[in-house]
N, C-alpha and C. Protein backbone atom coordinates (compact mmCIF):
# COMPACT_ATOMS: atom_id res chain seq x y z
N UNK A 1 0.67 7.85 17.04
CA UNK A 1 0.51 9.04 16.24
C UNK A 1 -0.57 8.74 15.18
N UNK A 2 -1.57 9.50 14.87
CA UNK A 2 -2.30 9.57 14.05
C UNK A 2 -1.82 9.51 12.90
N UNK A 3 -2.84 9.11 11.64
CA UNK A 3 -2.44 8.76 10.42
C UNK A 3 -2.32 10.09 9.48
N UNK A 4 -3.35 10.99 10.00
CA UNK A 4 -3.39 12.56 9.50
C UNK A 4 -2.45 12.78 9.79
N UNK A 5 -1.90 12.67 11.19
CA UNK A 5 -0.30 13.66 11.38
C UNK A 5 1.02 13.04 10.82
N UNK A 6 0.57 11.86 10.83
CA UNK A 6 2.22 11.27 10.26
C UNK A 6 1.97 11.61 8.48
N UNK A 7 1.30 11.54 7.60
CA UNK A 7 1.00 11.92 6.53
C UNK A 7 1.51 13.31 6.26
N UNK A 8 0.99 14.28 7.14
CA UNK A 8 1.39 15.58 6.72
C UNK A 8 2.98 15.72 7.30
N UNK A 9 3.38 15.31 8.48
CA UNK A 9 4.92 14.99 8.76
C UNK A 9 5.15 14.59 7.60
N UNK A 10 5.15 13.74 6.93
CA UNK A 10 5.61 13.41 6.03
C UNK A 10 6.00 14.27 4.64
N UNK A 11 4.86 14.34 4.33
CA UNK A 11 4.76 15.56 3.23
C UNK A 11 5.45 16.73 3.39
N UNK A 12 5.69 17.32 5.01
CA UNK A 12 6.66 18.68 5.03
C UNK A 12 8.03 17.74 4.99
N UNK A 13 8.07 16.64 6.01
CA UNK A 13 9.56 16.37 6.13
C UNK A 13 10.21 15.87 4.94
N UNK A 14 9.24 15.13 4.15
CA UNK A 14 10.15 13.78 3.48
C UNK A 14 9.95 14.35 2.31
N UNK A 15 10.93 15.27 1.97
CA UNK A 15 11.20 15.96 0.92
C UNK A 15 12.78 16.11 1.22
N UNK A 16 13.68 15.91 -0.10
CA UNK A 16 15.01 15.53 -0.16
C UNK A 16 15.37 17.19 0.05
N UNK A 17 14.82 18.08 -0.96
CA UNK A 17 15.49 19.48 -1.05
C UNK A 17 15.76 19.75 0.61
N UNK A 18 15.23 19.41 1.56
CA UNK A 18 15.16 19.81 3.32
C UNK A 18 16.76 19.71 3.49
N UNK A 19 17.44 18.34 2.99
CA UNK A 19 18.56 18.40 3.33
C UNK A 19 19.48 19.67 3.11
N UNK A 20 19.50 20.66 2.03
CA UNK A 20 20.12 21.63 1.69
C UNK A 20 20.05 22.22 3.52
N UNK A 21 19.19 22.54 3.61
CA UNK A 21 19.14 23.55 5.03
C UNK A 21 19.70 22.79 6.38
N UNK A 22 20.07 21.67 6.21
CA UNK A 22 20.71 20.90 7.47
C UNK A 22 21.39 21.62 7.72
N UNK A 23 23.07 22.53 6.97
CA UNK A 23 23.79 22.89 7.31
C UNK A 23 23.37 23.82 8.34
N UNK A 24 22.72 24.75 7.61
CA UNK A 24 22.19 25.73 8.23
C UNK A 24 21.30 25.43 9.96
N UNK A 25 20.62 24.82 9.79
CA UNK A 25 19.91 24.20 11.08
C UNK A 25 20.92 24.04 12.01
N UNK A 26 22.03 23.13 11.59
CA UNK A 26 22.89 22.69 12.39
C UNK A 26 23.50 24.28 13.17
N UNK A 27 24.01 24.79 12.42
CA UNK A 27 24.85 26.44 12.83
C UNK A 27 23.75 27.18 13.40
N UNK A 28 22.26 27.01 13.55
CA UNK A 28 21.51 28.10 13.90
C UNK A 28 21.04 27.10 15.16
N UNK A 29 20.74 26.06 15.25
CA UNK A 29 20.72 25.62 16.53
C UNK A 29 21.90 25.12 17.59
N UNK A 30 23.30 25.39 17.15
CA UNK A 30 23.98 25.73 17.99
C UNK A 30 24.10 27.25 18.49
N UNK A 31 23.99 27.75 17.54
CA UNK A 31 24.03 29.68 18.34
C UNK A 31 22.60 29.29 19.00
N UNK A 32 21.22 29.06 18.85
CA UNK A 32 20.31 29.58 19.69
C UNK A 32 20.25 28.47 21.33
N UNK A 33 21.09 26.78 20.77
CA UNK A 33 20.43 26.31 22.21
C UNK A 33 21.06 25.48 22.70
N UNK A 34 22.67 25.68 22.05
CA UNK A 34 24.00 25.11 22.44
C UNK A 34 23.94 23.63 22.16
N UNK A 35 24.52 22.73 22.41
CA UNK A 35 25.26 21.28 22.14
C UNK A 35 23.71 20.42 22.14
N UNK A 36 23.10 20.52 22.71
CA UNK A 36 21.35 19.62 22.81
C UNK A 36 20.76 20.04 21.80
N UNK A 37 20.73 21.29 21.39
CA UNK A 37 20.04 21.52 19.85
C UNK A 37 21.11 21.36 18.60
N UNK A 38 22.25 21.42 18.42
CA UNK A 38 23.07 20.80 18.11
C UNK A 38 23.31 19.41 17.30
N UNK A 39 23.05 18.30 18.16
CA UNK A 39 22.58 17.25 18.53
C UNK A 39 21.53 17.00 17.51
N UNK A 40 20.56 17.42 17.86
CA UNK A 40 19.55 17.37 17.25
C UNK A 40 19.05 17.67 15.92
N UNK A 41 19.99 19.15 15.55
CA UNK A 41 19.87 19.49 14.13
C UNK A 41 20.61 18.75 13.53
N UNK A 42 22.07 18.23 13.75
CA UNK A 42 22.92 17.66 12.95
C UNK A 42 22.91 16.04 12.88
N UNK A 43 22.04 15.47 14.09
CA UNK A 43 22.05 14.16 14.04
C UNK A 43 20.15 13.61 13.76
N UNK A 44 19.86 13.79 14.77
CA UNK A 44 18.00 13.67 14.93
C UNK A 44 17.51 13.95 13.75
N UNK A 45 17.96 15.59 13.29
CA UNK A 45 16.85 15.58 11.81
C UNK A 45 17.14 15.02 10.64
N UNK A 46 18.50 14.61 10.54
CA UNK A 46 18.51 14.07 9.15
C UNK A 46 17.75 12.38 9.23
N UNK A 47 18.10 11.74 10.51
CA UNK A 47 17.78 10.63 10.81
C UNK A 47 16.33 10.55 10.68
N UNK A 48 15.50 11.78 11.51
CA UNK A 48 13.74 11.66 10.88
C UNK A 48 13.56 11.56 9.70
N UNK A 49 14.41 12.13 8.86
CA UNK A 49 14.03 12.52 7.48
C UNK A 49 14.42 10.70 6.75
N UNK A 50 15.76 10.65 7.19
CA UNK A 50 15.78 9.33 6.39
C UNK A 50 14.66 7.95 6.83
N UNK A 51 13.94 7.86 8.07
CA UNK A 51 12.66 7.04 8.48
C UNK A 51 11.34 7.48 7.70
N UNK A 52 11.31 8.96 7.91
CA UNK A 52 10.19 9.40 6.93
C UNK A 52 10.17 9.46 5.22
N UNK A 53 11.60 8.87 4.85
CA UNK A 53 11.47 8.69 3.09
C UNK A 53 11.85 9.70 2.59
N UNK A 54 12.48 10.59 3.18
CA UNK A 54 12.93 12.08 2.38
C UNK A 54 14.42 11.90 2.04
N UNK A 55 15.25 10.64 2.29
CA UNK A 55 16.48 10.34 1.58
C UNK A 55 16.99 8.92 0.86
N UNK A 56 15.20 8.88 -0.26
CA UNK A 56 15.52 8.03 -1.09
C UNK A 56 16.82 7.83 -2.27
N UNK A 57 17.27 6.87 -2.32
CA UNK A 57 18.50 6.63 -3.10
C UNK A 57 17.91 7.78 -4.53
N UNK A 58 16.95 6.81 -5.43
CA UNK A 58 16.64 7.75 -6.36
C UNK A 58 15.41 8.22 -6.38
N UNK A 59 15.13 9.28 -6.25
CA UNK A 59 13.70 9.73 -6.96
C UNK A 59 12.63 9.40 -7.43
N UNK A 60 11.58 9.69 -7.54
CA UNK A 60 11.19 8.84 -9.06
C UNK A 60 11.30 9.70 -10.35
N UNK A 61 11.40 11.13 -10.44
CA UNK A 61 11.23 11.69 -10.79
C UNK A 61 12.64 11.29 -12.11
N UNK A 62 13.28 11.36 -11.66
CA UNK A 62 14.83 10.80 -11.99
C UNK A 62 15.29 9.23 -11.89
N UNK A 63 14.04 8.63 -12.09
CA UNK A 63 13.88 7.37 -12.15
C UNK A 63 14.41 7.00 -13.47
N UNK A 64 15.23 5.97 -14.13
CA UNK A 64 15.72 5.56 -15.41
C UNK A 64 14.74 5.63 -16.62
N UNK A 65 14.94 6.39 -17.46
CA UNK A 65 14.00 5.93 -18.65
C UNK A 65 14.41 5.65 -20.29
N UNK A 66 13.14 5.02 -20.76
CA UNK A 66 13.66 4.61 -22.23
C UNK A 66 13.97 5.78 -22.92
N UNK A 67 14.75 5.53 -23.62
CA UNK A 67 15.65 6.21 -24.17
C UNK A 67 14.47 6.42 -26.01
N UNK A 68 13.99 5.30 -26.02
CA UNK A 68 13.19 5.30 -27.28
C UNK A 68 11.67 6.25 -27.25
N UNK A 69 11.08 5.65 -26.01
CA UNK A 69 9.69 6.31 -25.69
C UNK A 69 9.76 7.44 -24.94
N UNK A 70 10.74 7.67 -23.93
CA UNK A 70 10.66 8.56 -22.16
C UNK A 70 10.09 7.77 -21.57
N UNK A 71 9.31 6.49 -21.77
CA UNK A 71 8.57 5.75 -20.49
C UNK A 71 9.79 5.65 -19.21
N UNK A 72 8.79 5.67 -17.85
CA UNK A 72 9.78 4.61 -16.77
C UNK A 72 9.68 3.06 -16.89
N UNK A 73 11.71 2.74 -17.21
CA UNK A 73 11.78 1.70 -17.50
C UNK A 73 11.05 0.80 -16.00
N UNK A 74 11.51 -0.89 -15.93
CA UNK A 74 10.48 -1.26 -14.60
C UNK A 74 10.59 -1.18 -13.33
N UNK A 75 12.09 -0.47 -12.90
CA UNK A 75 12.36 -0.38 -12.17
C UNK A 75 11.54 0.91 -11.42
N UNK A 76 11.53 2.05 -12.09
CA UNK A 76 10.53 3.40 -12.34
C UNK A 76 9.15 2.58 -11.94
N UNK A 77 8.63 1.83 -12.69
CA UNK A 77 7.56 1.71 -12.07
C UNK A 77 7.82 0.92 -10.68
N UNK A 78 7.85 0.29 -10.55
CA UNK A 78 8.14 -0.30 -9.32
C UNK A 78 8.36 1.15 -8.03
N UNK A 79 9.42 1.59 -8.24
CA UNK A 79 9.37 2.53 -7.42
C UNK A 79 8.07 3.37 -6.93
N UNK A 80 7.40 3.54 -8.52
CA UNK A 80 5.95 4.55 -8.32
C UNK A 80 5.10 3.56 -7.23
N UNK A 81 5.16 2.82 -7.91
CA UNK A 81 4.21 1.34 -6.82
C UNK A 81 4.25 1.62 -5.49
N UNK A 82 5.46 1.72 -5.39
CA UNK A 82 6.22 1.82 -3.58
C UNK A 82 5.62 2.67 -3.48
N UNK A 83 5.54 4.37 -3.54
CA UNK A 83 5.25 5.10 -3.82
C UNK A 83 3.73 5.50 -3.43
N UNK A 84 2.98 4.67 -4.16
CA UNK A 84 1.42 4.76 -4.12
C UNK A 84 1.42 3.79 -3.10
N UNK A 85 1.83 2.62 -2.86
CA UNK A 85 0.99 1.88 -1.81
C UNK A 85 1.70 2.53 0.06
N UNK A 86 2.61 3.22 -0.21
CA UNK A 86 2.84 4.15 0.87
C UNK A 86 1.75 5.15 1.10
N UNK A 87 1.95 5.71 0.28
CA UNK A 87 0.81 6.97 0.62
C UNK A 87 -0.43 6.56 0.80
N UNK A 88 -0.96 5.81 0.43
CA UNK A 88 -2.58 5.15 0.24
C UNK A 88 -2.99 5.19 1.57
N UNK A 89 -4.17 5.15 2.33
CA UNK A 89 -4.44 5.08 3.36
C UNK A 89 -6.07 4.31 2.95
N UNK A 90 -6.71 4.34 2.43
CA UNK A 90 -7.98 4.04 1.93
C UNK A 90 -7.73 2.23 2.02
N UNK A 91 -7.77 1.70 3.08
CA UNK A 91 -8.08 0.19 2.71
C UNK A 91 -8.39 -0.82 2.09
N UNK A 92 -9.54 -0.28 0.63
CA UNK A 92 -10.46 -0.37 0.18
C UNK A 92 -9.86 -0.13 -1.12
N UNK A 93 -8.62 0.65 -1.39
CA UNK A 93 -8.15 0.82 -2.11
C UNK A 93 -7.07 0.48 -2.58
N UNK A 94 -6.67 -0.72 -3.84
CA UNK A 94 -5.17 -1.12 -4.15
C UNK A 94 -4.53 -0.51 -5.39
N UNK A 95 -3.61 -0.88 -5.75
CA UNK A 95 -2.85 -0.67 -6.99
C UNK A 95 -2.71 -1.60 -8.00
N UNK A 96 -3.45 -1.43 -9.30
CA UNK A 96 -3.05 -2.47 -10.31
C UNK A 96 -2.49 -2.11 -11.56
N UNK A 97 -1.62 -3.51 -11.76
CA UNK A 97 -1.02 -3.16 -12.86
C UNK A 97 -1.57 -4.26 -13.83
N UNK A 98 -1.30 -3.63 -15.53
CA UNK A 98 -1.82 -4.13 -16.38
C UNK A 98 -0.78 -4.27 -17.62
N UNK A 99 -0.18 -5.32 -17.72
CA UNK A 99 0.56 -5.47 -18.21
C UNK A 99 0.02 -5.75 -20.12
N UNK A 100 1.33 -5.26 -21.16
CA UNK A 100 0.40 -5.68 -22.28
C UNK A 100 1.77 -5.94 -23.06
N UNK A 101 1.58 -6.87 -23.98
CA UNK A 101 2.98 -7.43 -24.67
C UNK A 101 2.68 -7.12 -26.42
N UNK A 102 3.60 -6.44 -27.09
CA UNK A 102 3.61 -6.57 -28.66
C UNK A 102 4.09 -7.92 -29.30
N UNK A 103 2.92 -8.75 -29.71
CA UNK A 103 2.81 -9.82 -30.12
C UNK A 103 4.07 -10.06 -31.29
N UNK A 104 4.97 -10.67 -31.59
CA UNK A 104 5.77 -11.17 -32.95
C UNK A 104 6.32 -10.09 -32.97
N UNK A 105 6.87 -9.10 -31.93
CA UNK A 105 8.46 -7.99 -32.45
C UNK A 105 9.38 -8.59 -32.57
N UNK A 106 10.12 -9.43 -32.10
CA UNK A 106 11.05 -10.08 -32.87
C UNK A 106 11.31 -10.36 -34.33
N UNK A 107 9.88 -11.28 -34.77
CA UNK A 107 9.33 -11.01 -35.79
C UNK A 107 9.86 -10.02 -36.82
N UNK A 108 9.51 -8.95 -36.44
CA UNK A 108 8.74 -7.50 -37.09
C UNK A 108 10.85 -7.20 -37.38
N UNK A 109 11.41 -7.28 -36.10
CA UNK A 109 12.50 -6.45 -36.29
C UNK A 109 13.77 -7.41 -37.17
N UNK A 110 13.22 -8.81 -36.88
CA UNK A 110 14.05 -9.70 -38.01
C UNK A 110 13.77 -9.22 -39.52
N UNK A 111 12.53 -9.18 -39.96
CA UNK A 111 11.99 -8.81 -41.03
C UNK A 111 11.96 -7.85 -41.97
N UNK A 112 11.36 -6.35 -40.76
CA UNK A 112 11.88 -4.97 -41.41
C UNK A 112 12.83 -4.50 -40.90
N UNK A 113 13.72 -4.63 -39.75
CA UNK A 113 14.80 -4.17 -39.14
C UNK A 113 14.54 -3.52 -37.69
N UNK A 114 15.20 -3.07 -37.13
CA UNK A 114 15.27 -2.20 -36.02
C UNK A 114 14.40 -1.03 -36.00
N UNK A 115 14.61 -0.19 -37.15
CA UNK A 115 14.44 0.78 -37.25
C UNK A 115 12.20 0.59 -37.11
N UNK A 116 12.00 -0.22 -37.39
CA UNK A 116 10.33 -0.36 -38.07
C UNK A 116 10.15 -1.36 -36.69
N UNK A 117 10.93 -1.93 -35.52
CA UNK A 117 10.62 -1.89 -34.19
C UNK A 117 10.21 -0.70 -33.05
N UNK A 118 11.62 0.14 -33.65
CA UNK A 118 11.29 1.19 -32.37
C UNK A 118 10.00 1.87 -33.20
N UNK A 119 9.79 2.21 -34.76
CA UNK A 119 8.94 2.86 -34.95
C UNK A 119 7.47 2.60 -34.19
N UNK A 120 7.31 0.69 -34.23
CA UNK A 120 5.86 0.59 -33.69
C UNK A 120 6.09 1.03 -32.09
N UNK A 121 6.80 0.96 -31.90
CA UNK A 121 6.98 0.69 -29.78
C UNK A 121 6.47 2.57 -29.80
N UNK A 122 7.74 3.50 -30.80
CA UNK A 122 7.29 4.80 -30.54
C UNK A 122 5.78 5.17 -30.40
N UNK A 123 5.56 4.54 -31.94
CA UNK A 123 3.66 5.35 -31.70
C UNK A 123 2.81 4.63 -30.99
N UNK A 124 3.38 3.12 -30.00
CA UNK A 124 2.02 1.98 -29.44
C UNK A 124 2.41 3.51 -28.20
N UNK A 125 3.76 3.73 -27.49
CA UNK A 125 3.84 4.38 -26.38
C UNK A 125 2.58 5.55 -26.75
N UNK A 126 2.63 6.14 -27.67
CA UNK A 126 1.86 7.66 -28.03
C UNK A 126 0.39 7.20 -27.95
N UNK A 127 -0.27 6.14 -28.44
CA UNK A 127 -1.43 5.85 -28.30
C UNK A 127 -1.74 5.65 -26.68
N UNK A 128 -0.84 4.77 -26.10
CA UNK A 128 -1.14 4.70 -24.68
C UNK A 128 -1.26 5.95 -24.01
N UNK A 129 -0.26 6.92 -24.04
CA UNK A 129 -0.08 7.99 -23.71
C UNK A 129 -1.61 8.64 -23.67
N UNK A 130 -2.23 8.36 -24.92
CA UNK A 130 -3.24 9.50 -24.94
C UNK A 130 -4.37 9.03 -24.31
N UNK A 131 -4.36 7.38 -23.85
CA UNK A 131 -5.78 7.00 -23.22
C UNK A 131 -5.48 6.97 -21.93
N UNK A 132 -4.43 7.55 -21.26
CA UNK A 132 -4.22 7.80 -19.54
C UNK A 132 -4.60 8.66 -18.52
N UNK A 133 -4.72 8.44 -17.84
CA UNK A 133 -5.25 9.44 -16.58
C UNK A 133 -3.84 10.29 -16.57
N UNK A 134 -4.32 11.57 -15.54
CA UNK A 134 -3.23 12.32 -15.05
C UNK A 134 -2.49 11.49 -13.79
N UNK A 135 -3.23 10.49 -13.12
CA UNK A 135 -1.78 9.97 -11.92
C UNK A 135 -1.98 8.63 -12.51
N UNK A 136 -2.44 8.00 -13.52
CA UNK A 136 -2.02 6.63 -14.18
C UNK A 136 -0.25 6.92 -15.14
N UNK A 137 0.23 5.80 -14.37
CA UNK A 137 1.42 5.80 -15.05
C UNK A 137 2.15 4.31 -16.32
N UNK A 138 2.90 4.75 -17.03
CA UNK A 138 3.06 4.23 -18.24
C UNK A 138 4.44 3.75 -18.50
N UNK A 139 5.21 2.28 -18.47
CA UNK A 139 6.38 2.12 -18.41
C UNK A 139 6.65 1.10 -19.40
N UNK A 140 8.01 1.10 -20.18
CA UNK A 140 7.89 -0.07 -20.56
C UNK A 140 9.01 -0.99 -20.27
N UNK A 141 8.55 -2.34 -20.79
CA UNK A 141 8.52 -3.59 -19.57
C UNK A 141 8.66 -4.55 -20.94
N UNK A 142 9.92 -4.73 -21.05
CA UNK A 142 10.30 -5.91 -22.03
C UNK A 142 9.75 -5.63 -23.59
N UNK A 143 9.12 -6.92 -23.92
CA UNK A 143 8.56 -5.73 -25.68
C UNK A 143 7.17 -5.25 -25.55
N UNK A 144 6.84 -4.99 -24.41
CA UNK A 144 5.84 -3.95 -24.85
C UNK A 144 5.58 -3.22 -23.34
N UNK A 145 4.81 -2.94 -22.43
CA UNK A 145 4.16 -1.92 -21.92
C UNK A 145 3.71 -2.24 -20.38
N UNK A 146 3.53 -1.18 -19.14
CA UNK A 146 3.21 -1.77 -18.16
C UNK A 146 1.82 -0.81 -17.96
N UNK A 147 1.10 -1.03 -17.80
CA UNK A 147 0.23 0.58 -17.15
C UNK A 147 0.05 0.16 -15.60
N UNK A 148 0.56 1.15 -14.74
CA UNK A 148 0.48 1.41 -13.57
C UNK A 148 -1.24 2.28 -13.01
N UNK A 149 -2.15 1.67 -12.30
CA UNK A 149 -3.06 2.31 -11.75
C UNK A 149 -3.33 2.14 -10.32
N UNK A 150 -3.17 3.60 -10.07
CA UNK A 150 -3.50 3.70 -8.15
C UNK A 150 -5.22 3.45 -8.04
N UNK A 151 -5.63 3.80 -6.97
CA UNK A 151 -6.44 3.44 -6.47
C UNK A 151 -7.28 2.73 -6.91
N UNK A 152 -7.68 1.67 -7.28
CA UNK A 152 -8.61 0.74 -7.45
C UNK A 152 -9.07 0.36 -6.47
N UNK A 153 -10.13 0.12 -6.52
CA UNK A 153 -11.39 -0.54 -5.73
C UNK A 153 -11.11 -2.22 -5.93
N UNK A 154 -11.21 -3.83 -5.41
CA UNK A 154 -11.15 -4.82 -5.62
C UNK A 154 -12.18 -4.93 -6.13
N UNK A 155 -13.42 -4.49 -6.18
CA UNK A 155 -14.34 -5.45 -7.04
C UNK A 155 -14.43 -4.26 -8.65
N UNK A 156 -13.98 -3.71 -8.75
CA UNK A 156 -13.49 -3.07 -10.36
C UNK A 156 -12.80 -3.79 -11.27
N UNK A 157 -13.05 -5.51 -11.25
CA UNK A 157 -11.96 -6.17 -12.25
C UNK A 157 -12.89 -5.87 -13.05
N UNK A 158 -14.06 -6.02 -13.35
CA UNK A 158 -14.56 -5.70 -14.36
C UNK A 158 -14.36 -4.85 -15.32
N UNK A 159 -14.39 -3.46 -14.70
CA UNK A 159 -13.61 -2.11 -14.99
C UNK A 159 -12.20 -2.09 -15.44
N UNK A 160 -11.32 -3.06 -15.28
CA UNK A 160 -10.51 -3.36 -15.83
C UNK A 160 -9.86 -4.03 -17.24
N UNK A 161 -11.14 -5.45 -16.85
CA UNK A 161 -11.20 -5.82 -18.36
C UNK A 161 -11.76 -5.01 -19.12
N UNK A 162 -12.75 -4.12 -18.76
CA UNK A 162 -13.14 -2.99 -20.12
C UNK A 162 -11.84 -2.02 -20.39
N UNK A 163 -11.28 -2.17 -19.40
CA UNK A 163 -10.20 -1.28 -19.72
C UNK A 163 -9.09 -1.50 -20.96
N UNK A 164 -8.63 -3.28 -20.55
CA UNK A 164 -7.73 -4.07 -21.63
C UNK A 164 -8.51 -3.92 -22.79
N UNK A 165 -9.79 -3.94 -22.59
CA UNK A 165 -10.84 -4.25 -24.03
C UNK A 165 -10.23 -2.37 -25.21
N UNK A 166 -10.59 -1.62 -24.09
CA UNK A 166 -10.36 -0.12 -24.91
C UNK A 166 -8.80 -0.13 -25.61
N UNK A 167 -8.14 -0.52 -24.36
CA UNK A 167 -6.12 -1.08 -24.64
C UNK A 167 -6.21 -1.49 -26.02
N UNK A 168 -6.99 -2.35 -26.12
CA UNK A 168 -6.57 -3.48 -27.63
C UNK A 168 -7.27 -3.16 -28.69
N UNK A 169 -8.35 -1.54 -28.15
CA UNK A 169 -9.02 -1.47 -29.76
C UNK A 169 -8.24 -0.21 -30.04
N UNK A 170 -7.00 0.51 -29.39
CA UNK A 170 -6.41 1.17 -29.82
C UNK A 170 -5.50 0.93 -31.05
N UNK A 171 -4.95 -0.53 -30.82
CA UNK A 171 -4.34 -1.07 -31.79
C UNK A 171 -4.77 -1.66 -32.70
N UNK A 172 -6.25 -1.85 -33.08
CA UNK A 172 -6.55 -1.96 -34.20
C UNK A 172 -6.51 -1.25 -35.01
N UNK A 173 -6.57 -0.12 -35.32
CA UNK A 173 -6.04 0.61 -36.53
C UNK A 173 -4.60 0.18 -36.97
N UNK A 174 -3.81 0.14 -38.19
CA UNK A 174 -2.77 -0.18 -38.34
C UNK A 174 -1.73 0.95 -38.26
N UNK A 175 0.15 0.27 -38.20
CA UNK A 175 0.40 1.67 -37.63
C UNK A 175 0.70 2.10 -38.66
């Protein structure tokens, strides 16, 4: 099977809401084609659907998140990962992640307390927030941050380190 057709199979099938209409399938292909369509609606399609990814445990959408920022905690990302390197078809194209750590929070939260931790984590998330793409994703990952990016090219490390470079002059201003 072609990569076009299993892609778009995919995209109609492997969608969870489909399951709602099983019932239905099941009762409408026994009235139209007796016990063989039957068969098929009640056993075959849910089984395509669960090979094609349309009866993932969780979502991502409904993937766990911080409770402090809304980021997806790492499990969330991870999933997105799965996610993107499924769908990808471009060879040429990988997924990187860029991990970034808040230096001395321990520090910070021995010192001024809790409260003047989540404050920096709140506004480092809001700064990140605002230097992201629309399908770059943003999680956080111990004391500080993951950024998730699809398609990359391998010889774009460069493009990357300019990237960490922009990352770290966000936080020069103080918070």
């Amino acid at each position: 099977m072609s990569l076009k057709i299993r892609r778009v199979m995919h995209r109609m099938l492997g969608r969870s809401q489909l399951l709602a209409f099983v019932p239905v399938l099941t009762l409408a292909a026994y009235w139209a084609g007796g016990e063989a369509a039957l068969f098929f609606a009640a056993i075959a399609f849910p089984f395509i659907l669960a090979l094609l990814g349309g009866l993932r445990e969780r979502p991502l959408l409904h993937a766990e998140r911080d409770a402090l920022t809304g980021l997806f905690m790492r499990d969330g990302l991870i999933d997105w990962a799965d996610d993107v390197m499924r769908e990808e078809t471009d060879d040429d194209r990988q997924v990187a992640v860029v991990v970034m750590v808040i230096d001395d929070l321990e520090v910070i939260e021995e010192r001024f307390g809790r409260s003047m931790r989540d404050t920096i984590l709140g506004d480092a998330a809001d700064r990140l927030k605002a230097l992201l793409r629309d399908q770059d994703v943003l999680a956080r990952f111990g004391n500080g941050f993951a950024l998730g990016l699809p398609r990359v090219k391998p010889p774009e490390t460069e493009t990357l380190l300019a990237l960490g470079e922009r990352l770290q002059s966000i936080f020069e201003e103080p918070f």
